[in-house]
N, C-alpha and C. Protein backbone atom coordinates (compact mmCIF):
# COMPACT_ATOMS: atom_id res chain seq x y z
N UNK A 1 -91.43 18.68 20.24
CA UNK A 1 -90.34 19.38 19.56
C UNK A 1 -89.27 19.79 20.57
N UNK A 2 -88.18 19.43 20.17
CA UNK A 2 -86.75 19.93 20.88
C UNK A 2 -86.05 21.01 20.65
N UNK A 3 -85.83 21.83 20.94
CA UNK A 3 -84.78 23.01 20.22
C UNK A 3 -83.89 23.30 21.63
N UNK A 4 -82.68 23.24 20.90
CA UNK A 4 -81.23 23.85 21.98
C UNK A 4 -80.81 24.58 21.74
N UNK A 5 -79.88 25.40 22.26
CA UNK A 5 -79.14 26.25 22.21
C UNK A 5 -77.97 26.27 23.00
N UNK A 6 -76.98 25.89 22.65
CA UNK A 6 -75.43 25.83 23.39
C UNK A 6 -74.63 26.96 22.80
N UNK A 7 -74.41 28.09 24.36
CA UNK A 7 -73.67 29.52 24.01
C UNK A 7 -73.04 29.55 25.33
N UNK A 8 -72.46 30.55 25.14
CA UNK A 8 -71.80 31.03 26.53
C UNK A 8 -71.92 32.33 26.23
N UNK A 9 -72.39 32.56 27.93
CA UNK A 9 -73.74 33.61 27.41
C UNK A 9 -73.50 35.32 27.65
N UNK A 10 -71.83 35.30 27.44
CA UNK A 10 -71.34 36.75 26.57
C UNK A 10 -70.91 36.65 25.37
N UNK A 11 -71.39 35.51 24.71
CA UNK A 11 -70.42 35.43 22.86
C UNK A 11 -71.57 36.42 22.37
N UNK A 12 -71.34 37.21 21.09
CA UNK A 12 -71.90 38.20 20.42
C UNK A 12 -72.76 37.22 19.49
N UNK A 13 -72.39 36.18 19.42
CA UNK A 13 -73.03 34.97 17.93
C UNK A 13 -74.08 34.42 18.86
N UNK A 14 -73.42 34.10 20.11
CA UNK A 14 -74.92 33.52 20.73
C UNK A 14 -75.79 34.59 20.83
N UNK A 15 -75.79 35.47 21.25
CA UNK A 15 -76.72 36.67 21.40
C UNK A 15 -77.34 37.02 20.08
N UNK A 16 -76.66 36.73 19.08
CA UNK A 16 -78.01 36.32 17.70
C UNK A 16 -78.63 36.06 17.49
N UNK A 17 -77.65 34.62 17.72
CA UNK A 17 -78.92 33.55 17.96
C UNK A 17 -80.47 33.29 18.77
N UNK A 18 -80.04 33.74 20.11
CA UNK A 18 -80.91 33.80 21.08
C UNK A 18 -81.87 35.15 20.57
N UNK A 19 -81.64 36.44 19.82
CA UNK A 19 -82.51 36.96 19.12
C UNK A 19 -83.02 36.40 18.23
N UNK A 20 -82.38 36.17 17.44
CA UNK A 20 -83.39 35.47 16.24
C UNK A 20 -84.54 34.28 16.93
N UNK A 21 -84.40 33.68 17.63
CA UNK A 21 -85.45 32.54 18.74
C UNK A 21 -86.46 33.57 19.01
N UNK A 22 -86.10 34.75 19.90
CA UNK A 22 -86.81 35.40 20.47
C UNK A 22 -87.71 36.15 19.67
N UNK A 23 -87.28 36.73 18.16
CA UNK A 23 -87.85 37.27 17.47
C UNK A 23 -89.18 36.33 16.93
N UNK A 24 -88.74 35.16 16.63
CA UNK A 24 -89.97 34.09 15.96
C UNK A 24 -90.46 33.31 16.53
N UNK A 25 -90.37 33.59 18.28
CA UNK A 25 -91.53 33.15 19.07
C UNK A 25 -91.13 31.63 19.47
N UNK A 26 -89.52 31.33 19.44
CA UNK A 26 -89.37 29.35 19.43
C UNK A 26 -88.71 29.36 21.21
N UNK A 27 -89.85 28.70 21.57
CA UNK A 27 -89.28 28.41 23.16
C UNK A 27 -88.02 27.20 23.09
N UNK A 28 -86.65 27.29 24.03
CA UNK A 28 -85.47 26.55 23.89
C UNK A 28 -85.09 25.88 25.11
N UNK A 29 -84.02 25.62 25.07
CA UNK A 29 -83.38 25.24 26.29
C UNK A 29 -81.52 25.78 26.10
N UNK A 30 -81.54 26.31 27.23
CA UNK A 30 -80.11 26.82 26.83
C UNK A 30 -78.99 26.10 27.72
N UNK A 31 -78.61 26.03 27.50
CA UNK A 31 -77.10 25.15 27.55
C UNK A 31 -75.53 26.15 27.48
N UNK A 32 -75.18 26.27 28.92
CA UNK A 32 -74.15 27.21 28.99
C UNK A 32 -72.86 26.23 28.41
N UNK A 33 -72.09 27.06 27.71
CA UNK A 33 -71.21 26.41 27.52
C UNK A 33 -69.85 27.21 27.00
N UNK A 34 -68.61 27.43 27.38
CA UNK A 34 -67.46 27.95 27.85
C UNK A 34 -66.46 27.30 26.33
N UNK A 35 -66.47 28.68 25.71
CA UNK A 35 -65.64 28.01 24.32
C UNK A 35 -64.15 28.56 24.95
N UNK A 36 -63.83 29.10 25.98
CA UNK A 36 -62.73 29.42 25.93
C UNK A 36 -62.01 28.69 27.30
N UNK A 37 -62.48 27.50 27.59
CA UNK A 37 -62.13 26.60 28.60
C UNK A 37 -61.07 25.58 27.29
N UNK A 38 -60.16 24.69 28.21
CA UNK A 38 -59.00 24.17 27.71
C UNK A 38 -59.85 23.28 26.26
N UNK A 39 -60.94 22.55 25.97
CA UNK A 39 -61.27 21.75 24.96
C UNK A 39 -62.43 22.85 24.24
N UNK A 40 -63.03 23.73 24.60
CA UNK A 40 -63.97 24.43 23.81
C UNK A 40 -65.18 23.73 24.25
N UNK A 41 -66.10 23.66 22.85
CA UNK A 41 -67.35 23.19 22.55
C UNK A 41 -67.09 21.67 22.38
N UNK A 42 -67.10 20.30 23.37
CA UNK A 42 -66.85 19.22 22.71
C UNK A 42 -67.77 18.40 21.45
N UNK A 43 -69.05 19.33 21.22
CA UNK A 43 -69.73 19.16 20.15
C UNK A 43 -69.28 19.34 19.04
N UNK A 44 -68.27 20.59 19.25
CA UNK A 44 -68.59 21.54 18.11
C UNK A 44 -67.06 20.99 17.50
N UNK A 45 -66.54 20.96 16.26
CA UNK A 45 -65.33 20.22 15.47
C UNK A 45 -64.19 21.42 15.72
N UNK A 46 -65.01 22.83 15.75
CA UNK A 46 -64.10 24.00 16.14
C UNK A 46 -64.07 24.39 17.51
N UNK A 47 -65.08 23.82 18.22
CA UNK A 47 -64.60 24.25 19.68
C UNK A 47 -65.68 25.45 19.83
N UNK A 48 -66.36 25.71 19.17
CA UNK A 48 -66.76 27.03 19.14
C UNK A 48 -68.54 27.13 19.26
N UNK A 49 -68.85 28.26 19.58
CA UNK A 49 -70.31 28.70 20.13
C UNK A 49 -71.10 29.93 18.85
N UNK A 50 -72.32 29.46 18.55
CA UNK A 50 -73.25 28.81 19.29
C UNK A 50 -73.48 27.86 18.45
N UNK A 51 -74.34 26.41 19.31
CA UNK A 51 -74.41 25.19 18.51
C UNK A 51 -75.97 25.13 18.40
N UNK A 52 -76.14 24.63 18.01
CA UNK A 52 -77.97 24.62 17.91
C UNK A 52 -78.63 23.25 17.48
N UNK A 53 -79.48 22.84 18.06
CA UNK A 53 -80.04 21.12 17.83
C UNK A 53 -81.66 21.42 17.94
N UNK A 54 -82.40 20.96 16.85
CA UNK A 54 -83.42 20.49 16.55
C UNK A 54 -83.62 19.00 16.34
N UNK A 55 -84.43 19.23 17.19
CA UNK A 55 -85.45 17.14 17.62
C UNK A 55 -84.16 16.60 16.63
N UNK A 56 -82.78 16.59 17.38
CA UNK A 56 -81.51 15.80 16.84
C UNK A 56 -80.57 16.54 15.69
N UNK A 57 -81.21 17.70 15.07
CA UNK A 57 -80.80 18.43 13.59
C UNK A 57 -79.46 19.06 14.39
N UNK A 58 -78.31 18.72 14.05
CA UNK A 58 -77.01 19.86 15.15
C UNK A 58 -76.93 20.30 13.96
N UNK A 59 -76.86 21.81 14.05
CA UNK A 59 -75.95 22.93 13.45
C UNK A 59 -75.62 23.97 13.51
N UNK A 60 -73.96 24.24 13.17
CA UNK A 60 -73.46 25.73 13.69
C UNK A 60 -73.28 26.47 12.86
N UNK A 61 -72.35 27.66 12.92
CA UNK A 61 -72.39 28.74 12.47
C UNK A 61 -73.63 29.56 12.49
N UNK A 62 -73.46 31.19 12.99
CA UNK A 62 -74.94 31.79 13.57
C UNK A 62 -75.78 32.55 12.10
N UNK A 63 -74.59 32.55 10.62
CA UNK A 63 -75.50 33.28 9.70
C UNK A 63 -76.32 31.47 9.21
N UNK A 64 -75.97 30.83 9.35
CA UNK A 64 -76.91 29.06 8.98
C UNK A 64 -77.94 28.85 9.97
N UNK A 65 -77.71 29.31 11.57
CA UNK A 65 -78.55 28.98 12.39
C UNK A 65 -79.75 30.17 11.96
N UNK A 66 -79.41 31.45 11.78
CA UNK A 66 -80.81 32.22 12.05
C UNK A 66 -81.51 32.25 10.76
N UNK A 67 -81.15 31.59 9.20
CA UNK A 67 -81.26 31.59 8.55
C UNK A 67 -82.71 30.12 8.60
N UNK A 68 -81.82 28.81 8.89
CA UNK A 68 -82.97 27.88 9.71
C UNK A 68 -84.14 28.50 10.46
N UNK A 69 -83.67 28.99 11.18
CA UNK A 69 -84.68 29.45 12.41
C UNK A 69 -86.00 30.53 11.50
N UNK A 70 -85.42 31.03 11.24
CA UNK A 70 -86.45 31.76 10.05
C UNK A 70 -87.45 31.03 9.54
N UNK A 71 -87.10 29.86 8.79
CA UNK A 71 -87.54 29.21 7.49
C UNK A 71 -88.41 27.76 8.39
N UNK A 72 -87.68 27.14 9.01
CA UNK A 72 -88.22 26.29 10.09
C UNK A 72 -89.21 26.37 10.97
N UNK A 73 -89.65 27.56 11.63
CA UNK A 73 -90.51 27.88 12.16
C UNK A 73 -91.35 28.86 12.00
N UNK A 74 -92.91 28.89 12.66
CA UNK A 74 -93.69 29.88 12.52
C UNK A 74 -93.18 31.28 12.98
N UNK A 75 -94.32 32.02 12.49
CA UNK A 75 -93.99 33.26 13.05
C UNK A 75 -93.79 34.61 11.89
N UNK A 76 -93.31 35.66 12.49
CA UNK A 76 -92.63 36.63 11.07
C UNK A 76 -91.71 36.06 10.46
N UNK A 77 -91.62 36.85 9.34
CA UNK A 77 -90.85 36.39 8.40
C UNK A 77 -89.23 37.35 8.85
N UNK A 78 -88.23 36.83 8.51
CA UNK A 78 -87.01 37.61 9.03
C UNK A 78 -85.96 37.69 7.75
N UNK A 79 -87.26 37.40 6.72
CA UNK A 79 -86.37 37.60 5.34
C UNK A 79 -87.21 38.08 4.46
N UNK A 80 -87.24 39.01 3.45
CA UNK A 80 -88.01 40.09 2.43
C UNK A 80 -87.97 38.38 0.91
N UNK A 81 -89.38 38.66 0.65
CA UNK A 81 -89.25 38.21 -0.71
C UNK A 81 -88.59 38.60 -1.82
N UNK A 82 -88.22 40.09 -2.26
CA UNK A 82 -87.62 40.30 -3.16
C UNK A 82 -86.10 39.43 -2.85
N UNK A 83 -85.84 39.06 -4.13
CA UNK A 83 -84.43 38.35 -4.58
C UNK A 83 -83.20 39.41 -4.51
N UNK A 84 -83.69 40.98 -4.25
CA UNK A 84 -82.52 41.44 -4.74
C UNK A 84 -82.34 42.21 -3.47
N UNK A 85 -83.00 42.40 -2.52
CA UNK A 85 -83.52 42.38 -0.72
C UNK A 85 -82.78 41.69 0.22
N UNK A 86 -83.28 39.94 -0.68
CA UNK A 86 -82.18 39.01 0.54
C UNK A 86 -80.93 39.05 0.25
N UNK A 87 -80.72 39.55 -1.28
CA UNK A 87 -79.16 39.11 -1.22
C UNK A 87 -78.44 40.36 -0.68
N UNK A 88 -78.86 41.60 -0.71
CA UNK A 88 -78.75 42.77 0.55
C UNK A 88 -78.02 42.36 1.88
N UNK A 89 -79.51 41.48 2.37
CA UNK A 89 -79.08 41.04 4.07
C UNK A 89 -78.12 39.98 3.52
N UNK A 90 -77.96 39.54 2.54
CA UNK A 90 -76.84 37.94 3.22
C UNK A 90 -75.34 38.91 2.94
N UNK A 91 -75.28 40.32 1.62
CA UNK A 91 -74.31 40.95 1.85
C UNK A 91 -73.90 41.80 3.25
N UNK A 92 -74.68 42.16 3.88
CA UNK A 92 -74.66 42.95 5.08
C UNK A 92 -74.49 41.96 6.15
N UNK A 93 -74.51 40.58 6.25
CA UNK A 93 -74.37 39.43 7.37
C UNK A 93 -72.57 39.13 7.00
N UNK A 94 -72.26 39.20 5.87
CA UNK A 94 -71.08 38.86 5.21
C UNK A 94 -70.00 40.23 5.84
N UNK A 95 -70.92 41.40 5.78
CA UNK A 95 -69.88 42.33 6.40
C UNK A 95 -69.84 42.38 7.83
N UNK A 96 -70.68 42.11 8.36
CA UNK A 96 -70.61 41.67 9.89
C UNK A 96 -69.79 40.58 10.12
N UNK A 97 -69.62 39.36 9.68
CA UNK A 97 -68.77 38.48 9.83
C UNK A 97 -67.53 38.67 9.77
N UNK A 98 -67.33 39.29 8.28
CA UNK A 98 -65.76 39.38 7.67
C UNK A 98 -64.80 40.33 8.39
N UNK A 99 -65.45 41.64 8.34
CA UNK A 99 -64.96 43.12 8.21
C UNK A 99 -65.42 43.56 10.00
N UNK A 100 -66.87 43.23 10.43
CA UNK A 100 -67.33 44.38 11.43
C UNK A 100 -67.01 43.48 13.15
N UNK A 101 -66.99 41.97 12.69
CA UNK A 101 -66.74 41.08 14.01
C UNK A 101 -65.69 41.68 14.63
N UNK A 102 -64.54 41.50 14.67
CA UNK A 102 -63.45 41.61 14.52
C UNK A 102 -62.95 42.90 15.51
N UNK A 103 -63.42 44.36 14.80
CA UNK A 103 -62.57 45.46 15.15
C UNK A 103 -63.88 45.91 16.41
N UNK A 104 -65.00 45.59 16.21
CA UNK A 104 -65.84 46.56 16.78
C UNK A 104 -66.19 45.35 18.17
N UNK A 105 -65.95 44.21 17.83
CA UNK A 105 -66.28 43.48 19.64
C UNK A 105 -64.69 43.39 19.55
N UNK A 106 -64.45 42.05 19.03
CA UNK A 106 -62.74 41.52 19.56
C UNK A 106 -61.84 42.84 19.63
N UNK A 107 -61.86 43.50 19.60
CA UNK A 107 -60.71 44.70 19.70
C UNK A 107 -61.16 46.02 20.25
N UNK A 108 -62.18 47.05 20.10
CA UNK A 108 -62.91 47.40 20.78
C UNK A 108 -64.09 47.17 21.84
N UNK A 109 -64.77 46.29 21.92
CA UNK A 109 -65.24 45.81 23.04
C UNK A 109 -64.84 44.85 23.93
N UNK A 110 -63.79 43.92 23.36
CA UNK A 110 -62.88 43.23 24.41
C UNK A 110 -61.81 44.02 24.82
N UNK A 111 -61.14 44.93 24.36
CA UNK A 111 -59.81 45.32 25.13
C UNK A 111 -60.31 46.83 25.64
N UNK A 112 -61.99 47.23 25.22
CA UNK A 112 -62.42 48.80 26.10
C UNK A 112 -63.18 48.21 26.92
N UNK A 113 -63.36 47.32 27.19
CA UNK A 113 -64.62 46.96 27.94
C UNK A 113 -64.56 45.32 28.94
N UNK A 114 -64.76 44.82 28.18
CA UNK A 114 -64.87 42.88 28.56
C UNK A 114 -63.72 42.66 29.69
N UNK A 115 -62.60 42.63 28.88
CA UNK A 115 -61.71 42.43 29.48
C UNK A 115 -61.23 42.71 31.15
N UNK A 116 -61.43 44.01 31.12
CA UNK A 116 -61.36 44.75 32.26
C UNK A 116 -62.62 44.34 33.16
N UNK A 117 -63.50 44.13 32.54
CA UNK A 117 -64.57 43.45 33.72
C UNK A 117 -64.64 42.29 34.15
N UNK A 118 -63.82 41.21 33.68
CA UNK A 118 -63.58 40.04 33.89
C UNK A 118 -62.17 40.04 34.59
N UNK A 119 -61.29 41.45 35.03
CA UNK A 119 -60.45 41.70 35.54
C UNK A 119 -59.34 41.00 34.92
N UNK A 120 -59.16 41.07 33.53
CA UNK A 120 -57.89 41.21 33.03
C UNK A 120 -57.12 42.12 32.31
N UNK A 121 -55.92 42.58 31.71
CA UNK A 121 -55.70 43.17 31.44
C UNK A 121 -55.53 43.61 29.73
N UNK A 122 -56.55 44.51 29.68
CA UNK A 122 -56.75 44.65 27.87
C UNK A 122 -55.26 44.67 27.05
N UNK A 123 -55.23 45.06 26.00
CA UNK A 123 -53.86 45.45 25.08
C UNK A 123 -54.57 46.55 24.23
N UNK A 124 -53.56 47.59 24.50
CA UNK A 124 -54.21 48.63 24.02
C UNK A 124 -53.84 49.35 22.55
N UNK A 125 -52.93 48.61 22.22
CA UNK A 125 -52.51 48.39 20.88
C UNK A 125 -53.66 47.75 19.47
N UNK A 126 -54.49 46.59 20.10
CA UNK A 126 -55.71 45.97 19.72
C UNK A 126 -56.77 46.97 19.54
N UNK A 127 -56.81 47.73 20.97
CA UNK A 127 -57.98 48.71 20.69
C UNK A 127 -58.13 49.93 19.32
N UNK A 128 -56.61 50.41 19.92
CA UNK A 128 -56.28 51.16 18.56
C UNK A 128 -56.70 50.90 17.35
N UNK A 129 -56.13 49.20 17.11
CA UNK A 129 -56.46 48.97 15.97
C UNK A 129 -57.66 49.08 15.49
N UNK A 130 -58.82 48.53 16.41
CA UNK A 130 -59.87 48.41 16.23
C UNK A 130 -60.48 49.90 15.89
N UNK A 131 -60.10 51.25 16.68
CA UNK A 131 -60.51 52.40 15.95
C UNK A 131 -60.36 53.00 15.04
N UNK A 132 -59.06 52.41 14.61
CA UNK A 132 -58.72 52.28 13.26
C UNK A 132 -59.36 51.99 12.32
N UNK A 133 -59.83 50.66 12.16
CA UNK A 133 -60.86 50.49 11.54
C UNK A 133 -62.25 50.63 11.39
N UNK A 134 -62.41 50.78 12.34
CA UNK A 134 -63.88 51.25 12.53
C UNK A 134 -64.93 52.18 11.47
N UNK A 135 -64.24 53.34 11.57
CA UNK A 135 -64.78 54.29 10.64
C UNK A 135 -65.54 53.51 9.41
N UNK A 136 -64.68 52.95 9.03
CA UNK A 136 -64.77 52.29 7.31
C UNK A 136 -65.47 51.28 7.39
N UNK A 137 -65.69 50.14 8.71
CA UNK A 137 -67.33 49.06 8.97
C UNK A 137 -68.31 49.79 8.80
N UNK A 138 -68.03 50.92 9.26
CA UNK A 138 -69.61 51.83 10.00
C UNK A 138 -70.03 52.74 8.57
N UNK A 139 -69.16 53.25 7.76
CA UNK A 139 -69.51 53.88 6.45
C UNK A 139 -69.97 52.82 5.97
N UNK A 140 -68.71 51.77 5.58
CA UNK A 140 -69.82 51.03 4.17
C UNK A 140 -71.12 50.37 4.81
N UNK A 141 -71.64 49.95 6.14
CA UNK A 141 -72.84 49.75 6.64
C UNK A 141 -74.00 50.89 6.73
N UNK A 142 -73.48 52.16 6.82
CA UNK A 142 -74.31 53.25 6.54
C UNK A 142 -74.71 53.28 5.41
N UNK A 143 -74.08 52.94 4.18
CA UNK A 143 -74.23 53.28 2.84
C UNK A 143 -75.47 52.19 2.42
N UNK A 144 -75.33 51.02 3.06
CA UNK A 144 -76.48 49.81 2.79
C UNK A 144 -78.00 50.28 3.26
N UNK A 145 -78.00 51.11 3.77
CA UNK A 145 -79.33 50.86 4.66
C UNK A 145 -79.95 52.32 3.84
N UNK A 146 -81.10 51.72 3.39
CA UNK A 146 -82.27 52.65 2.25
C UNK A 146 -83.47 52.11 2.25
N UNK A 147 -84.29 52.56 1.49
CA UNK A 147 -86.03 52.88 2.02
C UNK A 147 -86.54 51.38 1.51
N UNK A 148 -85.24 50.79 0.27
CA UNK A 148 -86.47 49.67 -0.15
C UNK A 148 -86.33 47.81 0.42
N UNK A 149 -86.67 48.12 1.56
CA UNK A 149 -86.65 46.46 2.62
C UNK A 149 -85.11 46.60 3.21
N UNK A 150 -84.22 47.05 2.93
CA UNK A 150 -83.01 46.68 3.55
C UNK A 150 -82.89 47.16 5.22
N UNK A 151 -82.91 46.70 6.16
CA UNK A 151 -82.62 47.13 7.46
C UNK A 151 -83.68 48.66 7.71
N UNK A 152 -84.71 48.18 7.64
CA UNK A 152 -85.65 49.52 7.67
C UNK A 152 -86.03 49.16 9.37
N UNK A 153 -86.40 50.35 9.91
CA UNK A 153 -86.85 50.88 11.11
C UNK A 153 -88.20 49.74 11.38
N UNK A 154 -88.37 49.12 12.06
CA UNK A 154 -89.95 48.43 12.27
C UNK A 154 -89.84 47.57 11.53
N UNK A 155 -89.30 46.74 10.48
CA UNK A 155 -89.47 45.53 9.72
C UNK A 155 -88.41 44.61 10.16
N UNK A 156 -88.30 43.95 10.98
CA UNK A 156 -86.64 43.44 11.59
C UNK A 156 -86.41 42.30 11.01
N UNK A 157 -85.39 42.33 10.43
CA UNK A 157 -84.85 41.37 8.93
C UNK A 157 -83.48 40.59 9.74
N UNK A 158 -82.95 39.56 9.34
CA UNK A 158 -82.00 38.64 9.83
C UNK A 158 -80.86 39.45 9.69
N UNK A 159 -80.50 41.00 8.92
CA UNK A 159 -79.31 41.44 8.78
C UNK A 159 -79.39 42.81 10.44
N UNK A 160 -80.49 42.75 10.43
CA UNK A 160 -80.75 43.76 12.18
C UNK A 160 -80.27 42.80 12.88
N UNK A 161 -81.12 41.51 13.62
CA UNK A 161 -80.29 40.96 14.16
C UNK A 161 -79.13 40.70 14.58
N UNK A 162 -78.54 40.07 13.45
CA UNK A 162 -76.68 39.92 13.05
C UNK A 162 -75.97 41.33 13.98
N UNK A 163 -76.16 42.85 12.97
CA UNK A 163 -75.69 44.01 13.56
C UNK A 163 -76.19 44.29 14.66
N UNK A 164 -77.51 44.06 15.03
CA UNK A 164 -77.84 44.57 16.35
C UNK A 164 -76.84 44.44 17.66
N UNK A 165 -76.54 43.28 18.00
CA UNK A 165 -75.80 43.08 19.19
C UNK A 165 -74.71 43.23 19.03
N UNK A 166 -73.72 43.26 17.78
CA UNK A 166 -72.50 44.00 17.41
C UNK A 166 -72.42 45.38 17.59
N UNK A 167 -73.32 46.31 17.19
CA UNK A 167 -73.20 47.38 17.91
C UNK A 167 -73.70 47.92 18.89
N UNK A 168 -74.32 47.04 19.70
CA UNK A 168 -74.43 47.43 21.28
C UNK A 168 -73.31 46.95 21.92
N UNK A 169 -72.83 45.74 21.67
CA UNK A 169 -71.12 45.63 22.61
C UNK A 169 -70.53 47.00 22.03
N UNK A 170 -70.35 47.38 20.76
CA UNK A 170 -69.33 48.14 20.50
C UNK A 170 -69.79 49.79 21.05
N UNK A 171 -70.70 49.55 21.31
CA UNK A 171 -71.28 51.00 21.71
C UNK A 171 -70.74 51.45 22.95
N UNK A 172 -70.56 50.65 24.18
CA UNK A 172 -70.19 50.60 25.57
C UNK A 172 -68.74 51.47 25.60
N UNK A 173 -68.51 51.34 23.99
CA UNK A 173 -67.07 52.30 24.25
C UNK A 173 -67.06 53.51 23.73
N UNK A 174 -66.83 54.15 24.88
CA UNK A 174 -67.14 55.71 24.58
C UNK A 174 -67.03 56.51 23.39
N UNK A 175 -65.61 55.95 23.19
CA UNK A 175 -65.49 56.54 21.63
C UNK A 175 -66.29 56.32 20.30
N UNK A 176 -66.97 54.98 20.75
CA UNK A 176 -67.66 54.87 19.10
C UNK A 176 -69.00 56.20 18.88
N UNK A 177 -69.34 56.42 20.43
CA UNK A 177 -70.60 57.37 19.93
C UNK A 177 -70.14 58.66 18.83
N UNK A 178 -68.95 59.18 18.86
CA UNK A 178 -69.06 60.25 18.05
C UNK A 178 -68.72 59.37 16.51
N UNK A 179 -68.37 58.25 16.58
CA UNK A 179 -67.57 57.40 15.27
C UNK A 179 -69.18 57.03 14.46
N UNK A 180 -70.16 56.35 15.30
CA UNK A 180 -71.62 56.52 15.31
C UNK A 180 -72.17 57.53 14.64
N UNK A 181 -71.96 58.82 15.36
CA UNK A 181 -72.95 59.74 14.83
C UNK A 181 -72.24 60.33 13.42
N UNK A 182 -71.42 59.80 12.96
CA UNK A 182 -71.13 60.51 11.89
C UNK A 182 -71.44 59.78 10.67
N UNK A 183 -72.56 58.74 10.60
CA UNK A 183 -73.15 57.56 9.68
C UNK A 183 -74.58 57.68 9.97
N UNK A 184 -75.59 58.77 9.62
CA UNK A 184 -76.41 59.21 9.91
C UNK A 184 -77.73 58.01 9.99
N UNK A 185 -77.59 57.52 8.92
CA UNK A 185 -78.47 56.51 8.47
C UNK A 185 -78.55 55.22 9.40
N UNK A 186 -77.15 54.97 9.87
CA UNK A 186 -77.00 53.92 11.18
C UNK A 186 -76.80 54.33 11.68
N UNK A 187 -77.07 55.94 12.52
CA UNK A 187 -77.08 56.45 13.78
C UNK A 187 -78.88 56.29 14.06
N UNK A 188 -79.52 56.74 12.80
CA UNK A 188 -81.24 56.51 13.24
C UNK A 188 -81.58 55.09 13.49
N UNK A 189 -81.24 53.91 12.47
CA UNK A 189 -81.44 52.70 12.45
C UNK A 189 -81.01 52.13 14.17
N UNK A 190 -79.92 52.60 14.57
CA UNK A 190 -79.33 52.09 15.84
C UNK A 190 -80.36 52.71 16.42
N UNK A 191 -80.87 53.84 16.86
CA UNK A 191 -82.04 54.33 17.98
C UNK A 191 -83.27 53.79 18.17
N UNK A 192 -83.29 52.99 16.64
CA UNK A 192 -84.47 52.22 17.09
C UNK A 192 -84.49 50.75 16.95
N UNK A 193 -82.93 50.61 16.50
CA UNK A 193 -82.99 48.75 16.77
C UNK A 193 -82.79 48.71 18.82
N UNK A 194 -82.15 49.69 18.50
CA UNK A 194 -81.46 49.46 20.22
C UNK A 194 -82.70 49.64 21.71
N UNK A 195 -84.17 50.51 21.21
CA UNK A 195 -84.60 49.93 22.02
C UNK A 195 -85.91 49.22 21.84
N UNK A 196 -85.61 47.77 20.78
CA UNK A 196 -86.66 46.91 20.53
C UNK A 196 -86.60 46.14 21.96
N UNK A 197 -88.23 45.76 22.54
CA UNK A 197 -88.33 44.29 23.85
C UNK A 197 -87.08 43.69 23.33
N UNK A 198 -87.05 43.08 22.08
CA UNK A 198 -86.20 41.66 22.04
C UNK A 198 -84.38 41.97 22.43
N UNK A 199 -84.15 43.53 21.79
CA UNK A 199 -82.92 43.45 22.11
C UNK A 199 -82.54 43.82 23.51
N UNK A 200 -83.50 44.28 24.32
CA UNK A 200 -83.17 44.69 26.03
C UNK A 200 -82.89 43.60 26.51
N UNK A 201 -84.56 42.14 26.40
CA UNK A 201 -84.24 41.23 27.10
C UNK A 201 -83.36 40.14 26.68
N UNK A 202 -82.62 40.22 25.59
CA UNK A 202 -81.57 39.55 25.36
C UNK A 202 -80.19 39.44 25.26
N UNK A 203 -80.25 40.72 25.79
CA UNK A 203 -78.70 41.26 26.10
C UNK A 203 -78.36 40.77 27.31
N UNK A 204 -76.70 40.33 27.14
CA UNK A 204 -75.81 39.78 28.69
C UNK A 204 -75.87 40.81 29.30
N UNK A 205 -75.76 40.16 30.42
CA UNK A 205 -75.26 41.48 31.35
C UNK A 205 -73.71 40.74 31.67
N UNK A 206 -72.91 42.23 31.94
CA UNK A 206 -71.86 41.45 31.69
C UNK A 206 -71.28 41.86 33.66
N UNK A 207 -70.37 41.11 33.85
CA UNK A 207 -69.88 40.91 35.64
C UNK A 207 -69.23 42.27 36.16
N UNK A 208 -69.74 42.73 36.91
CA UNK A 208 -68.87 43.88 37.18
C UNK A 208 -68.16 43.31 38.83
N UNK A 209 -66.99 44.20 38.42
CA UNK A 209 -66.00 43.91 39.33
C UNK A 209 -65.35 45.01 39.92
């Protein structure tokens, strides 16, 4: 059996990915690869990370890859049987994509953080924005998370994943901790996604300069 993994290994999607692997036990091969060099991903039709290949199977996008990875291989399960459970996590993967990508890495963790460590110069207009919005990712994600299978403490479901490493980049910026603690329900959920084995040893470290 073959399994790949082509990321570049500060994207927030690869770091999903590479959890979700890590969570269901699938040994890989990783493959660095630079989506923001002049051609991108020459695999990929968008240029873009992370790509993923099984014994020849290529496919991207990271809510399709960890969704495979689940169902494809042994191990825990990273999805609840109830019907009205999964469609929970695929709504809560949908707000991570749409709504939470966006303000809480690309704009708060690239222009408070990334940027400046890769020694360029943030825009601080972006950041703003991003605290701007913030509040209102982090409520309606507080409001999702309740006692019956959805993102519970100790059961780690494909919608932890997804958020997990979104709000550890976004955490690095000072300001989100008080933006954090005022979403009680994903202030507890974060204390204990944040220090699972899988999410320590799969976090970038990112270059200091």
């Amino acid at each position: 059996m073959s399994v790949e993994l082509n990321g570049f290994r500060y994207s927030v999607y690869t770091w999903i990915a590479r959890l979700a692997l890590l969570e269901k036990g699938v040994a890989y091969q990783a493959i660095e690869v630079n989506p923001f060099s002049e051609s991108g991903h020459p695999a990929h039709p968008f240029g873009k990370v992370p790509l993923f290949i099984h014994d020849g199977f290529r496919l991207y996008e990271t809510a399709a890859i960890t969704k495979y990875v689940d169902a494809a291989f042994p191990g825990p399960s990273l999805m609840p049987k109830d019907v009205q459970e999964r469609a929970r996590i695929d709504q809560i993967i949908c707000i991570i994509d749409n709504y939470a990508y966006w303000p809480l890495v690309r704009q708060l963790f690239a222009h408070g953080i990334f940027l400046k460590a890769i020694g360029q110069s943030p825009d601080q207009a972006e950041f703003a924005a991003g605290m701007k919005a913030a509040p209102r990712v982090l409520s309606a994600l507080d409001a999702l998370i309740c006692d019956q299978g959805v993102m519970q403490t100790g059961q780690v479901s494909l919608a932890d994943i997804h958020l997990g490493p979104v709000i550890s980049y976004s955490m690095m910026v000072p300001e989100m901790t008080n933006l954090l603690a005022a979403c009680d329900r994903l202030s507890d959920w974060w204390r204990c996604i944040a220090a699972r084995p899988g999410m320590l040893t799969t976090k970038p470290r990112l270059p200091v300069v």
